[in-house]
C-alpha atoms as a PDB file:
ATOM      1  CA  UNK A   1      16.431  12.727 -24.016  1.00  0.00           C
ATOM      2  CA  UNK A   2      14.954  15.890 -25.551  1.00  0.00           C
ATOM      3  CA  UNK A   3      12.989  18.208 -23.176  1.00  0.00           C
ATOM      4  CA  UNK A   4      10.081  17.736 -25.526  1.00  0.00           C
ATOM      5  CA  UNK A   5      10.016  14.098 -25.402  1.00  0.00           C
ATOM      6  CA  UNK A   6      10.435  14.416 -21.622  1.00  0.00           C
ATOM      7  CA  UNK A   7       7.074  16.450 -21.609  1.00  0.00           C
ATOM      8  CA  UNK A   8       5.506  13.940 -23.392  1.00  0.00           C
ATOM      9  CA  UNK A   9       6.114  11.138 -21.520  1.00  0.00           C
ATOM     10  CA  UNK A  10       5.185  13.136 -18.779  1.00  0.00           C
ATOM     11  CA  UNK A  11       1.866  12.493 -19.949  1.00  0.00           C
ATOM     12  CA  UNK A  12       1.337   8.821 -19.722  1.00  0.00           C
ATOM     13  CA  UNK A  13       0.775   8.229 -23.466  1.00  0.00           C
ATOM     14  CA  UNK A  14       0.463   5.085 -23.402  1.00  0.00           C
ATOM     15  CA  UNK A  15      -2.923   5.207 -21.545  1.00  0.00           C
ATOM     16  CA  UNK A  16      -4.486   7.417 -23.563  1.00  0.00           C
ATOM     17  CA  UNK A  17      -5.633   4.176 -25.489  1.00  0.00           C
ATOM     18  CA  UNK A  18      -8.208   4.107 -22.889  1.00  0.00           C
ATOM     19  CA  UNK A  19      -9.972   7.431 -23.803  1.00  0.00           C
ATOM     20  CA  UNK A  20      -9.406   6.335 -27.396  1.00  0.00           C
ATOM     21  CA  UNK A  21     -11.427   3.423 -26.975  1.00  0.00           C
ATOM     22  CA  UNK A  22     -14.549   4.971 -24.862  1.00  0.00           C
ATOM     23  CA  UNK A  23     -14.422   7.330 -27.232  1.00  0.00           C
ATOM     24  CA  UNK A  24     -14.182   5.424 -30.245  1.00  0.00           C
ATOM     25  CA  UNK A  25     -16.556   2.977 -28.901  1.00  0.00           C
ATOM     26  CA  UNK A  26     -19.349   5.895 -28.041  1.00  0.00           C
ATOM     27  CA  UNK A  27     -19.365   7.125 -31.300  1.00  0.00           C
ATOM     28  CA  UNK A  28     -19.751   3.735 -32.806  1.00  0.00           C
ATOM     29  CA  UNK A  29     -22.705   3.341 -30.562  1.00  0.00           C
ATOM     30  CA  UNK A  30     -23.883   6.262 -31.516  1.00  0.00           C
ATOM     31  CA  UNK A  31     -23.844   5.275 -35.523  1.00  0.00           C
ATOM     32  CA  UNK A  32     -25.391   2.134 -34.667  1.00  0.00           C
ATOM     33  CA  UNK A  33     -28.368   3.605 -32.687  1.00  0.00           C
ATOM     34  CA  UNK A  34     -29.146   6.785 -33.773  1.00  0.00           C
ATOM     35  CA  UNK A  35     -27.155   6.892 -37.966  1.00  0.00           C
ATOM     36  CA  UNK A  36     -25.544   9.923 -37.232  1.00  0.00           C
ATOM     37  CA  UNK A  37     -21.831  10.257 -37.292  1.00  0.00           C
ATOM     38  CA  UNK A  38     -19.498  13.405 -37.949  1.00  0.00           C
ATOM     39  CA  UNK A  39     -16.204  12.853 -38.511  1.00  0.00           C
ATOM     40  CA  UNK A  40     -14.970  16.236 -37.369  1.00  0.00           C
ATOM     41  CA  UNK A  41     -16.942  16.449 -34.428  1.00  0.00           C
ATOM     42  CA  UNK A  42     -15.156  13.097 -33.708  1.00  0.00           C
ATOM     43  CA  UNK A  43     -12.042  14.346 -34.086  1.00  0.00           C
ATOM     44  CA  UNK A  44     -12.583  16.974 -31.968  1.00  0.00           C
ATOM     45  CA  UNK A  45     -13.810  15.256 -28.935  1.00  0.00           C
ATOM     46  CA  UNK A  46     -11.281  12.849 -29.044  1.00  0.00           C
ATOM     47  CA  UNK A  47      -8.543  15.407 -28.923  1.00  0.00           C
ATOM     48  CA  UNK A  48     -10.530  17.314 -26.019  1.00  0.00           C
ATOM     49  CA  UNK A  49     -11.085  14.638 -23.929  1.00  0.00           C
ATOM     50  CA  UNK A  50      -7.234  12.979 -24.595  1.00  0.00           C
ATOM     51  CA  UNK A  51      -5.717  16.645 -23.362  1.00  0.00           C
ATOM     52  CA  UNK A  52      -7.801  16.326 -19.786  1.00  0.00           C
ATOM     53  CA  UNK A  53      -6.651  12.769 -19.546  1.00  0.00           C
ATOM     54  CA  UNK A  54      -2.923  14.277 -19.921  1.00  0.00           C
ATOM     55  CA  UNK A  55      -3.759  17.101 -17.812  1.00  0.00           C
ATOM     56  CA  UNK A  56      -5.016  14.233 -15.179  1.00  0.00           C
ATOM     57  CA  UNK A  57      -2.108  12.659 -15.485  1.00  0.00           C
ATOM     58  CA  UNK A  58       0.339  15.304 -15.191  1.00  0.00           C
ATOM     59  CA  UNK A  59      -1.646  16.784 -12.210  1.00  0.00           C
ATOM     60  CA  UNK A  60      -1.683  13.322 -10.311  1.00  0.00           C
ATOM     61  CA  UNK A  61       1.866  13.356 -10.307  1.00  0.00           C
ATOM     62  CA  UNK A  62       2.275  17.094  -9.085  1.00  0.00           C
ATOM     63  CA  UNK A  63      -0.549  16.683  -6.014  1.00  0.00           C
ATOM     64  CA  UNK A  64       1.114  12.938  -5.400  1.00  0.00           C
ATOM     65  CA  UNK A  65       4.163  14.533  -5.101  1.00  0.00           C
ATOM     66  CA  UNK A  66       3.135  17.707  -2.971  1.00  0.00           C
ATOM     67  CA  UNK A  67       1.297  15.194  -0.587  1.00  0.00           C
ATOM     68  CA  UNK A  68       4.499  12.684   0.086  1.00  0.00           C
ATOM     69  CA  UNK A  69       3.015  10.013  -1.438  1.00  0.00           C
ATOM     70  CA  UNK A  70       5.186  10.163  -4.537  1.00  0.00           C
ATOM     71  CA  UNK A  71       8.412   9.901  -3.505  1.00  0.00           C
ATOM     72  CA  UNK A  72      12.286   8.149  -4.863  1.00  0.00           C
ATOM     73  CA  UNK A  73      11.665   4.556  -4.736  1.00  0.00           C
ATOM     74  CA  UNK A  74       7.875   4.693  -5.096  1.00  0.00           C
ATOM     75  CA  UNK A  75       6.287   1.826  -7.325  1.00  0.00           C
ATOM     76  CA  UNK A  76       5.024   4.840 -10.479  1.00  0.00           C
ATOM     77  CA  UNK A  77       8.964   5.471 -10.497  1.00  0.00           C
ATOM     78  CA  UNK A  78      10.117   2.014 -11.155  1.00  0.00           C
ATOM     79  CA  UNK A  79       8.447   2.115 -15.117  1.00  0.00           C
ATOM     80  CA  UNK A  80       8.441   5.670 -16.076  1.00  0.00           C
ATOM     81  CA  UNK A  81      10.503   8.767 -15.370  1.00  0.00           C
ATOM     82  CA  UNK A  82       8.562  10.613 -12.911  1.00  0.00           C
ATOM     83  CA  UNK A  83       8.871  13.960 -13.961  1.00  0.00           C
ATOM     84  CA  UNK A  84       9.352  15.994 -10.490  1.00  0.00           C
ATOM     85  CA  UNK A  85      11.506  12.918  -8.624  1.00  0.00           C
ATOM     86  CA  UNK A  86      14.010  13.027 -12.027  1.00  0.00           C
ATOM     87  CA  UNK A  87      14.264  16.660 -11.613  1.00  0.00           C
ATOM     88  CA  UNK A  88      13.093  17.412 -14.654  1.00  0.00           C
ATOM     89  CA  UNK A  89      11.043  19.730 -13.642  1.00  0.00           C
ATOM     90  CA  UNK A  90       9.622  21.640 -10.339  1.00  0.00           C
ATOM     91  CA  UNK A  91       6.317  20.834  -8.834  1.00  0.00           C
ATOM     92  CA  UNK A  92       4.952  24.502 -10.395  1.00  0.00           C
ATOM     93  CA  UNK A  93       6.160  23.728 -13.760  1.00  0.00           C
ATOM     94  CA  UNK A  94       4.457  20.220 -13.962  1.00  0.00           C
ATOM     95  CA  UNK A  95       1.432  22.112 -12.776  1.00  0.00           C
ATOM     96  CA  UNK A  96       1.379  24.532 -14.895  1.00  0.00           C
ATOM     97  CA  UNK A  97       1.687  22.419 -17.360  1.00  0.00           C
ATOM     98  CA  UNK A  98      -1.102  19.788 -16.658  1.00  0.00           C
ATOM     99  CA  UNK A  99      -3.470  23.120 -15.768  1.00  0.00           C
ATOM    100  CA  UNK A 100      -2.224  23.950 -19.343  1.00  0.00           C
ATOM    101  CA  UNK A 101      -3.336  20.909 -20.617  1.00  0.00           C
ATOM    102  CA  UNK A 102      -6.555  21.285 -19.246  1.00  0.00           C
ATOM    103  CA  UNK A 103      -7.178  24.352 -20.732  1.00  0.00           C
ATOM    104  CA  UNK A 104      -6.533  23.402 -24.160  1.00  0.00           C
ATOM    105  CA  UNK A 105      -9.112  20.421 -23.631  1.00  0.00           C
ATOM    106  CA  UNK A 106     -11.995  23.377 -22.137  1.00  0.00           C
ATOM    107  CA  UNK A 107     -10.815  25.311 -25.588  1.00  0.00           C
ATOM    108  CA  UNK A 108     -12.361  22.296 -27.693  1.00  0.00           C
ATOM    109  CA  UNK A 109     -15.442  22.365 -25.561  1.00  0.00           C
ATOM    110  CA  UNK A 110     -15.977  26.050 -25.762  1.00  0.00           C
ATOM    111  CA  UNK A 111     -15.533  25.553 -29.890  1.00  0.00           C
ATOM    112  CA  UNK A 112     -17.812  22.375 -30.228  1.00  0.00           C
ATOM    113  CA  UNK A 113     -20.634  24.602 -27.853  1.00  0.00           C
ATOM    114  CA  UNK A 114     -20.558  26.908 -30.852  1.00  0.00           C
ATOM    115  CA  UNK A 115     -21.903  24.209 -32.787  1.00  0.00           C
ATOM    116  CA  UNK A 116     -24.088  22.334 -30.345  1.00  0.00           C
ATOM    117  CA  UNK A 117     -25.268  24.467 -27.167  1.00  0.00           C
ATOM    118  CA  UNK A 118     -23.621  25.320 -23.397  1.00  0.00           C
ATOM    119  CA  UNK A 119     -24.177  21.713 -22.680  1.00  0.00           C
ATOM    120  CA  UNK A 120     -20.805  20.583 -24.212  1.00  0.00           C
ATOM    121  CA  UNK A 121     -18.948  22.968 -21.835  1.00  0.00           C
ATOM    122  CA  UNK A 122     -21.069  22.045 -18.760  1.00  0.00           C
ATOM    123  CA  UNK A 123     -19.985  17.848 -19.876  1.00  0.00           C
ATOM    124  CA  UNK A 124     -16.263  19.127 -20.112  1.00  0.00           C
ATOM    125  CA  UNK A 125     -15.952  21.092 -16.638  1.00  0.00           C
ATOM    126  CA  UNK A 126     -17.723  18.014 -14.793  1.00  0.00           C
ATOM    127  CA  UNK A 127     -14.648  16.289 -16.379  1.00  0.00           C
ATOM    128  CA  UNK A 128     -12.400  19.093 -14.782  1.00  0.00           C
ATOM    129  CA  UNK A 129     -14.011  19.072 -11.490  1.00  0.00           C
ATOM    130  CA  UNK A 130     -13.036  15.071 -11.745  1.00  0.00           C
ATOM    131  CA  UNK A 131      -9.485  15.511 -12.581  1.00  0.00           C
ATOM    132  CA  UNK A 132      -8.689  17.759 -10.114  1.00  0.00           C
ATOM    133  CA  UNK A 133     -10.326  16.272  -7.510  1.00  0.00           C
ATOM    134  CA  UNK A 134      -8.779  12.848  -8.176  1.00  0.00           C
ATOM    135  CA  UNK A 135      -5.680  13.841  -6.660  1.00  0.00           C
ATOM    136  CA  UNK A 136      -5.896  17.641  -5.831  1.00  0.00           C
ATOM    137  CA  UNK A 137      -8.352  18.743  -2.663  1.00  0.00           C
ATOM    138  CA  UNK A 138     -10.477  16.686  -1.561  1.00  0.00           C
ATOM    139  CA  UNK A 139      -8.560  14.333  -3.343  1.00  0.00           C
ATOM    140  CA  UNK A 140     -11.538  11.234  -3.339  1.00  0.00           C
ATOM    141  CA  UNK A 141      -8.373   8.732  -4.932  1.00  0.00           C
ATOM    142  CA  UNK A 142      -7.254   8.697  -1.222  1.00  0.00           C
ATOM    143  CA  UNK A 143     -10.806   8.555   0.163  1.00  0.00           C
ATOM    144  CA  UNK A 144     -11.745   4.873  -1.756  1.00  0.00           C
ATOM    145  CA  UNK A 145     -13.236   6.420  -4.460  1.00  0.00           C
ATOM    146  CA  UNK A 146     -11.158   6.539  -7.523  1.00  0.00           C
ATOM    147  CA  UNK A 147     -12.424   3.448  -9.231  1.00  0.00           C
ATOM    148  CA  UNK A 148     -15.830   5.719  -9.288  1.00  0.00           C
ATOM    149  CA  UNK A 149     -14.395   8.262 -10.633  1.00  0.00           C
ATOM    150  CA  UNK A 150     -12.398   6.715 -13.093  1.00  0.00           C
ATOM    151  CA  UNK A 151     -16.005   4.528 -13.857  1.00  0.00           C
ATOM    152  CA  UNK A 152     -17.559   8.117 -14.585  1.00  0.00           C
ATOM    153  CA  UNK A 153     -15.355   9.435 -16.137  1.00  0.00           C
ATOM    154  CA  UNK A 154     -14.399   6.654 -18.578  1.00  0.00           C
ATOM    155  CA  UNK A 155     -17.718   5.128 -18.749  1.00  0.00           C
ATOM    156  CA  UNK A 156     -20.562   7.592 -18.051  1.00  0.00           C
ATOM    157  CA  UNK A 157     -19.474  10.961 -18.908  1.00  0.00           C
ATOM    158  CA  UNK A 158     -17.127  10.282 -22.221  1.00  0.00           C
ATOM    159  CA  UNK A 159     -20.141   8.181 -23.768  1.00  0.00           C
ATOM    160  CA  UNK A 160     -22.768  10.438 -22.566  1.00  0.00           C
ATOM    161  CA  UNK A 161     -21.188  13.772 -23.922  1.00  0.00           C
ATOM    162  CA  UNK A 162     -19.489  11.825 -27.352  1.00  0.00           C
ATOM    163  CA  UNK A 163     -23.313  10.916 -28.267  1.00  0.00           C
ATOM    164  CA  UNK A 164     -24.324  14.293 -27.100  1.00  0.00           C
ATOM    165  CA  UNK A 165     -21.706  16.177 -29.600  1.00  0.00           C
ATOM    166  CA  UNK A 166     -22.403  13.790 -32.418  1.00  0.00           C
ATOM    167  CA  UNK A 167     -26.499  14.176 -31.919  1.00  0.00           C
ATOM    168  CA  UNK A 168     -27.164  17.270 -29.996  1.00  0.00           C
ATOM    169  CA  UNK A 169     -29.516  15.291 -27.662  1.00  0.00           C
ATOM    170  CA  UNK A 170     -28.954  14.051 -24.452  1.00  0.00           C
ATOM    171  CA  UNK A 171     -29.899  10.003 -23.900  1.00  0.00           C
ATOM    172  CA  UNK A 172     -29.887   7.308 -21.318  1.00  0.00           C
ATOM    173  CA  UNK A 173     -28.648   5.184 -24.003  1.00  0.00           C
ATOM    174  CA  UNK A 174     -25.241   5.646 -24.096  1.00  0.00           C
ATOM    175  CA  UNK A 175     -24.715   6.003 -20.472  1.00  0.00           C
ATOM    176  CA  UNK A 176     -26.354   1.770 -20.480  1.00  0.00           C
ATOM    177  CA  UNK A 177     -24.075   0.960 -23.001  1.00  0.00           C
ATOM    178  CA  UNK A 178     -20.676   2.586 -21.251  1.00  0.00           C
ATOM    179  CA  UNK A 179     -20.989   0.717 -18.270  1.00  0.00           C
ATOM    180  CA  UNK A 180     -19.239  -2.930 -19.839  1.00  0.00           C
ATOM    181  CA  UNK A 181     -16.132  -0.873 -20.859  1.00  0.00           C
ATOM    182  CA  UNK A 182     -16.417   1.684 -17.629  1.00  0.00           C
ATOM    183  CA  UNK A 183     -15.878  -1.417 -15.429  1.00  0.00           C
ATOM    184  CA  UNK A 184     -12.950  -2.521 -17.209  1.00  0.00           C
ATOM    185  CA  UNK A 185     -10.961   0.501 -17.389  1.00  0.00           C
ATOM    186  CA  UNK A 186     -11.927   1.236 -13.374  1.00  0.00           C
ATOM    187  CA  UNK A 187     -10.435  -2.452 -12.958  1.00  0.00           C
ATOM    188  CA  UNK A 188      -7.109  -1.148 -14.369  1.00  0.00           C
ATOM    189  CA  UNK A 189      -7.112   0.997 -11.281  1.00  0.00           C
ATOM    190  CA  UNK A 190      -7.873  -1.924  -9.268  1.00  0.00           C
ATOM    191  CA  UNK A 191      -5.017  -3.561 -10.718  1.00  0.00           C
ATOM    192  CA  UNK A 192      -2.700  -0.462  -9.537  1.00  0.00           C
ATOM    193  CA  UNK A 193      -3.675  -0.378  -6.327  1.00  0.00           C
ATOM    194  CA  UNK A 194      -3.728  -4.031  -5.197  1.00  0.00           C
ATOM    195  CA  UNK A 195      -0.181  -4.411  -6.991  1.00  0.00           C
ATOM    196  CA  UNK A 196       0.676  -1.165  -5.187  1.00  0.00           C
ATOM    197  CA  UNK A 197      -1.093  -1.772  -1.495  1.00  0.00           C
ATOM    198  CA  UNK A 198       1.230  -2.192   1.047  1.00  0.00           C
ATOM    199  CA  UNK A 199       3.350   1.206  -0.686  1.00  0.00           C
ATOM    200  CA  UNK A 200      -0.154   2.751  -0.446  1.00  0.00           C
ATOM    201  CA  UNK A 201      -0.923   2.216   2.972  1.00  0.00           C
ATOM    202  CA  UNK A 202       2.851   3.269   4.021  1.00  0.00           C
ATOM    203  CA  UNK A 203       2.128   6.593   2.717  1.00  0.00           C
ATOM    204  CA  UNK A 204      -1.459   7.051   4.090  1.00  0.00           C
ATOM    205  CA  UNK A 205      -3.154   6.691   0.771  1.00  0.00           C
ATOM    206  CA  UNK A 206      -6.539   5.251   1.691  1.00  0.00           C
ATOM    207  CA  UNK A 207      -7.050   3.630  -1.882  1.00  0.00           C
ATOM    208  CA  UNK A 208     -10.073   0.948  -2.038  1.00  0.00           C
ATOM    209  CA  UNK A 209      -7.672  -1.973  -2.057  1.00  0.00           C
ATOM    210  CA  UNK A 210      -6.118  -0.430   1.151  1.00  0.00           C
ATOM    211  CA  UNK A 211     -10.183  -0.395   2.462  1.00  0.00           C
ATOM    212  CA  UNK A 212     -10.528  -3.135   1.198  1.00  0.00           C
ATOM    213  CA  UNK A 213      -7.974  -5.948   2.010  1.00  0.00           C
ATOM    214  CA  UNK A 214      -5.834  -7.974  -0.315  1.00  0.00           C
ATOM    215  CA  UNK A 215      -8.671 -10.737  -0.345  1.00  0.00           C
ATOM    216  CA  UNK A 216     -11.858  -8.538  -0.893  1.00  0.00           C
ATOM    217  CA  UNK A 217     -10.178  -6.360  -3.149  1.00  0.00           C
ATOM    218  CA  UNK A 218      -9.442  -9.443  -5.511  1.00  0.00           C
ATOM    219  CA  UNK A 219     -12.835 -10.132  -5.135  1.00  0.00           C
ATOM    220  CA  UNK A 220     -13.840  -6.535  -5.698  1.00  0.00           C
ATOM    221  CA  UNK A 221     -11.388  -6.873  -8.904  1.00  0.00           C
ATOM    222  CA  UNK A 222     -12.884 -10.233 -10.113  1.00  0.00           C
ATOM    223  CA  UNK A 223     -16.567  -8.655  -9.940  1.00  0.00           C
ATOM    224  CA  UNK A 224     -15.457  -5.802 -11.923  1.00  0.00           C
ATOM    225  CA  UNK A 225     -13.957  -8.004 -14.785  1.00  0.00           C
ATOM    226  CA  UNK A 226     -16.256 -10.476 -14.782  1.00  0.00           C
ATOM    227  CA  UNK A 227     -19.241  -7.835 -14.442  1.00  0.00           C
ATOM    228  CA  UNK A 228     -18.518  -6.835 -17.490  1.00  0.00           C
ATOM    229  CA  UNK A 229     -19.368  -9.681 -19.266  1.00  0.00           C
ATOM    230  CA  UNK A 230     -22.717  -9.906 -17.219  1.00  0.00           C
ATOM    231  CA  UNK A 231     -23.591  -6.256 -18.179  1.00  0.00           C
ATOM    232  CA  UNK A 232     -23.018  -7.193 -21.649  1.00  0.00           C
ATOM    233  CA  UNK A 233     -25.586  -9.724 -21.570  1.00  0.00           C
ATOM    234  CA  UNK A 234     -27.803  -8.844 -19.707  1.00  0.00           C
ATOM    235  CA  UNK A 235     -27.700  -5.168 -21.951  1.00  0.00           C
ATOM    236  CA  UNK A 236     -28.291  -7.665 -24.903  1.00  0.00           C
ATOM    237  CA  UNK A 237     -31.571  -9.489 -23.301  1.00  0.00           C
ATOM    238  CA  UNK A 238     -32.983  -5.722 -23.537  1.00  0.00           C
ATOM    239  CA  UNK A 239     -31.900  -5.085 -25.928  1.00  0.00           C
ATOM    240  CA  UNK A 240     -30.019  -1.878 -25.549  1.00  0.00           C
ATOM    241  CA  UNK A 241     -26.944  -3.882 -27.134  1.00  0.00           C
ATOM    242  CA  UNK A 242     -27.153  -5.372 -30.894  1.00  0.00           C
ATOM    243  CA  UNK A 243     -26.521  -9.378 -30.560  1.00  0.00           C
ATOM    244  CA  UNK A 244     -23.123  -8.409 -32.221  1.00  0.00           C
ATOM    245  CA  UNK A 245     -21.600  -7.110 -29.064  1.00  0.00           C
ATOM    246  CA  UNK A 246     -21.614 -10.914 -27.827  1.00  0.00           C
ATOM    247  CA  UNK A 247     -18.072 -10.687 -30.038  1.00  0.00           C
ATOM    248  CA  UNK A 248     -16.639  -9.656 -26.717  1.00  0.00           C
ATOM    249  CA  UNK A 249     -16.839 -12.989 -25.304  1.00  0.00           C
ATOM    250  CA  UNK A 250     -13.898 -13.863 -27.336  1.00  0.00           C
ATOM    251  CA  UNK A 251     -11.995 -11.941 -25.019  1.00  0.00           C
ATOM    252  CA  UNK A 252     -13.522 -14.408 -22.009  1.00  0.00           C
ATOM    253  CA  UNK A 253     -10.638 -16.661 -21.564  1.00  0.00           C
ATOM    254  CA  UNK A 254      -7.616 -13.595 -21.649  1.00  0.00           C
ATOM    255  CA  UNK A 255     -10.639 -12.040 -18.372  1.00  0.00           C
ATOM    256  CA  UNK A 256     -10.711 -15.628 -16.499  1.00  0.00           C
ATOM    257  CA  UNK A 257      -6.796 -15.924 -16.879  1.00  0.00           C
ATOM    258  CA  UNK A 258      -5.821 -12.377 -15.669  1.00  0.00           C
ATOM    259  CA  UNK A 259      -8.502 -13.316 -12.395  1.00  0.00           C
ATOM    260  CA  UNK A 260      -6.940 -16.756 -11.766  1.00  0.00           C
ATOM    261  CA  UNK A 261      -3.405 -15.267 -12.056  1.00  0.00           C
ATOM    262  CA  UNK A 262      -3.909 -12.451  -9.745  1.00  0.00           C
ATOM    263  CA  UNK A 263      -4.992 -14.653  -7.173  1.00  0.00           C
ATOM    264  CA  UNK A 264      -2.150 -16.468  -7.241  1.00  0.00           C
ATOM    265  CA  UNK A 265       0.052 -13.764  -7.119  1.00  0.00           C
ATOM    266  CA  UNK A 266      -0.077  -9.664  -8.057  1.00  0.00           C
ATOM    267  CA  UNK A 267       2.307  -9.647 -11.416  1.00  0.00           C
ATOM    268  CA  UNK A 268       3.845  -6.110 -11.142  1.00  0.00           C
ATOM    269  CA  UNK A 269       2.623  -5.045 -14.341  1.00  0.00           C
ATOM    270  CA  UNK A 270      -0.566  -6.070 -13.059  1.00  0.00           C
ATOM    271  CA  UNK A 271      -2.020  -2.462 -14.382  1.00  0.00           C
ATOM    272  CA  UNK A 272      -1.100  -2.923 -17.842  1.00  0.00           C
ATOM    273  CA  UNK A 273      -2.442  -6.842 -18.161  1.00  0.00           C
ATOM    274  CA  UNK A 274      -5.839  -5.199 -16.887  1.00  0.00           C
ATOM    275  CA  UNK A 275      -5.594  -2.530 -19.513  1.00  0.00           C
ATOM    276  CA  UNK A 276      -4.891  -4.586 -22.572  1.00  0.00           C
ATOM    277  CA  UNK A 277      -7.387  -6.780 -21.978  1.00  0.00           C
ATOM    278  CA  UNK A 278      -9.856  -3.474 -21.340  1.00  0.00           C
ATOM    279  CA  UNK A 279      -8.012  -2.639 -25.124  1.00  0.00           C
ATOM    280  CA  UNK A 280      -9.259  -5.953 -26.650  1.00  0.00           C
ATOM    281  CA  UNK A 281     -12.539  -5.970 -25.134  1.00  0.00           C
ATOM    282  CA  UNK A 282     -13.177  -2.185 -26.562  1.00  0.00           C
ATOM    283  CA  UNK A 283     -12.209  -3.286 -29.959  1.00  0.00           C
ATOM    284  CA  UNK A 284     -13.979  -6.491 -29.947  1.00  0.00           C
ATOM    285  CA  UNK A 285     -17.112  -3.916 -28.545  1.00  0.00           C
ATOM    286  CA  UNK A 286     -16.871  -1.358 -30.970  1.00  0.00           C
ATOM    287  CA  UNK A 287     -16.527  -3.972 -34.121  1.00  0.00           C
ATOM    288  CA  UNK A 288     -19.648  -5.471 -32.815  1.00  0.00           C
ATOM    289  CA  UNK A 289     -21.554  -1.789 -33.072  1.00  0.00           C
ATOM    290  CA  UNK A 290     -20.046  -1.635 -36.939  1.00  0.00           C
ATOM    291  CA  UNK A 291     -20.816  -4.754 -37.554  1.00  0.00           C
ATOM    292  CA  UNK A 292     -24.626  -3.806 -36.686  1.00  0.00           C
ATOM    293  CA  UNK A 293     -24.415  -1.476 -38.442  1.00  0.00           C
ATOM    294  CA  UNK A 294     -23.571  -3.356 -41.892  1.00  0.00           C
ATOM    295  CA  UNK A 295     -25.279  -6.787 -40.565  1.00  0.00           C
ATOM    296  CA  UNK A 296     -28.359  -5.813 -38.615  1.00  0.00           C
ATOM    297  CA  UNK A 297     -29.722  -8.568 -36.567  1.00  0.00           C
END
């Protein structure tokens, strides 16, 4: 395997389909509610925002790693070649690389503040301040707290500053219509941790679902799944969602499944069942905004 590719898988590609659909699905929104969209400005966030989620990535596996909980046998290895365990590459090299990373995504916001004001820039280092934290000192993903984060992040601040770019004004709006989608993809955590629990706890990794329990953290999980669908609606009845959005209810049965299976037993890709049903509802979520936007009701 080429060094390159190596680098890139170091990444976690395949869950940058998450930041592609907040993304995607804020600037949809903002179409639908205030008819402005820029393509390039699009663009632009979307490859921002994707390089701190790599950079997040790549730095959760260098503090994991530095703290012991990352280590040969550990459930991340099993699916994906860590890339300090391999030997692929030191601790300061993946470092270096993820703070690389993260530069490259403050570049984008220093260009787009060019165009909008200091804002943009202020949006993007709240994202920083959330990556490295996640992991790196005080590190709130051992302290119960990274579904929040990853609820902020995902949810909150990627809708908040996507309309923000696209508009140049800063709205509630957006921030009410993240919060369907910001549950699910903080549920894909959920997923991780409850799968990964007992390995958790081992290490000292206070993750909610160690808090928690194995019980009330598959109620915790269910809430968050099924809260989604109840933010929906109840976002409809005031209409901060078009009727549209009710498309997502399509996606119902694949939610109710996924909760009735878990309790039965944690699959072990329990993370990636949670995540492609967070795909399917984005999709169905967005189309709905588009569809508003051709079809008003």
């Amino acid at each position: 395997m080429s060094r390159l590719k190596m680098w890139l898988i170091a990444t976690r590609p395949w869950s940058f389909v998450m930041t592609f659909v907040s993304i995607t699905g804020a600037a949809a929104y903002t179409y639908t509610r205030f008819h402005v969209f820029n393509p390039l400005y699009y663009v632009a966030v979307l490859v921002g925002v994707t390089l701190l989620h790599a950079a997040a990535n790549v730095l959760n596996d260098y503090y994991d790693t530095v703290r012991g909980v990352d280590v040969p046998g550990a459930p991340t290895t099993l699916y994906r070649p860590h890339p300090i365990l391999t030997g692929f590459a030191t601790p300061q090299q993946v470092r270096n690389f993820g703070l690389a990373l993260m530069a490259g995504g403050l570049a984008i916001a220093v260009a787009l503040a060019l165009v909008r004001t200091l804002v943009v820039v202020l949006l993007a280092l709240v994202g920083v301040v959330l990556l490295l934290t996640y992991s790196g000192p005080p590190g709130y993903k051992y302290r119960a707290l990274g579904e929040l984060g990853v609820f902020l992040s995902w949810g909150v601040f990627m809708w908040l500053g996507t309309c923000y770019v696209m508009t140049g004004v800063l709205a509630l709006d957006p921030v009410a219509a993240s919060v369907p989608l910001g549950m699910l993809v903080s549920a894909v955590l959920t997923a991780n941790n409850l799968r990964d629990i007992e390995f958790d706890r081992s290490r000292g990794a206070v993750t909610l679902a160690v808090l928690l329990g194995r019980e009330r953290g598959l109620a915790f999980y269910a809430a968050e799944i099924l809260g989604a669908y109840a933010a929906t609606a109840l976002l409809i009845l005031l209409r901060a969602l078009p009727l549209h959005s009710l498309l997502v209810l399509l996606t119902l049965p694949q939610a109710v499944g996924l909760v009735r299976r878990f309790r039965s037993s944690i699959p072990e890709n329990a993370d990636p069942l949670t995540a492609q049903l967070a795909q399917n509802f984005g999709v169905l979520y967005i189309l709905g905004f588009l569809l508003q936007g051709l079809l008003p009701l």
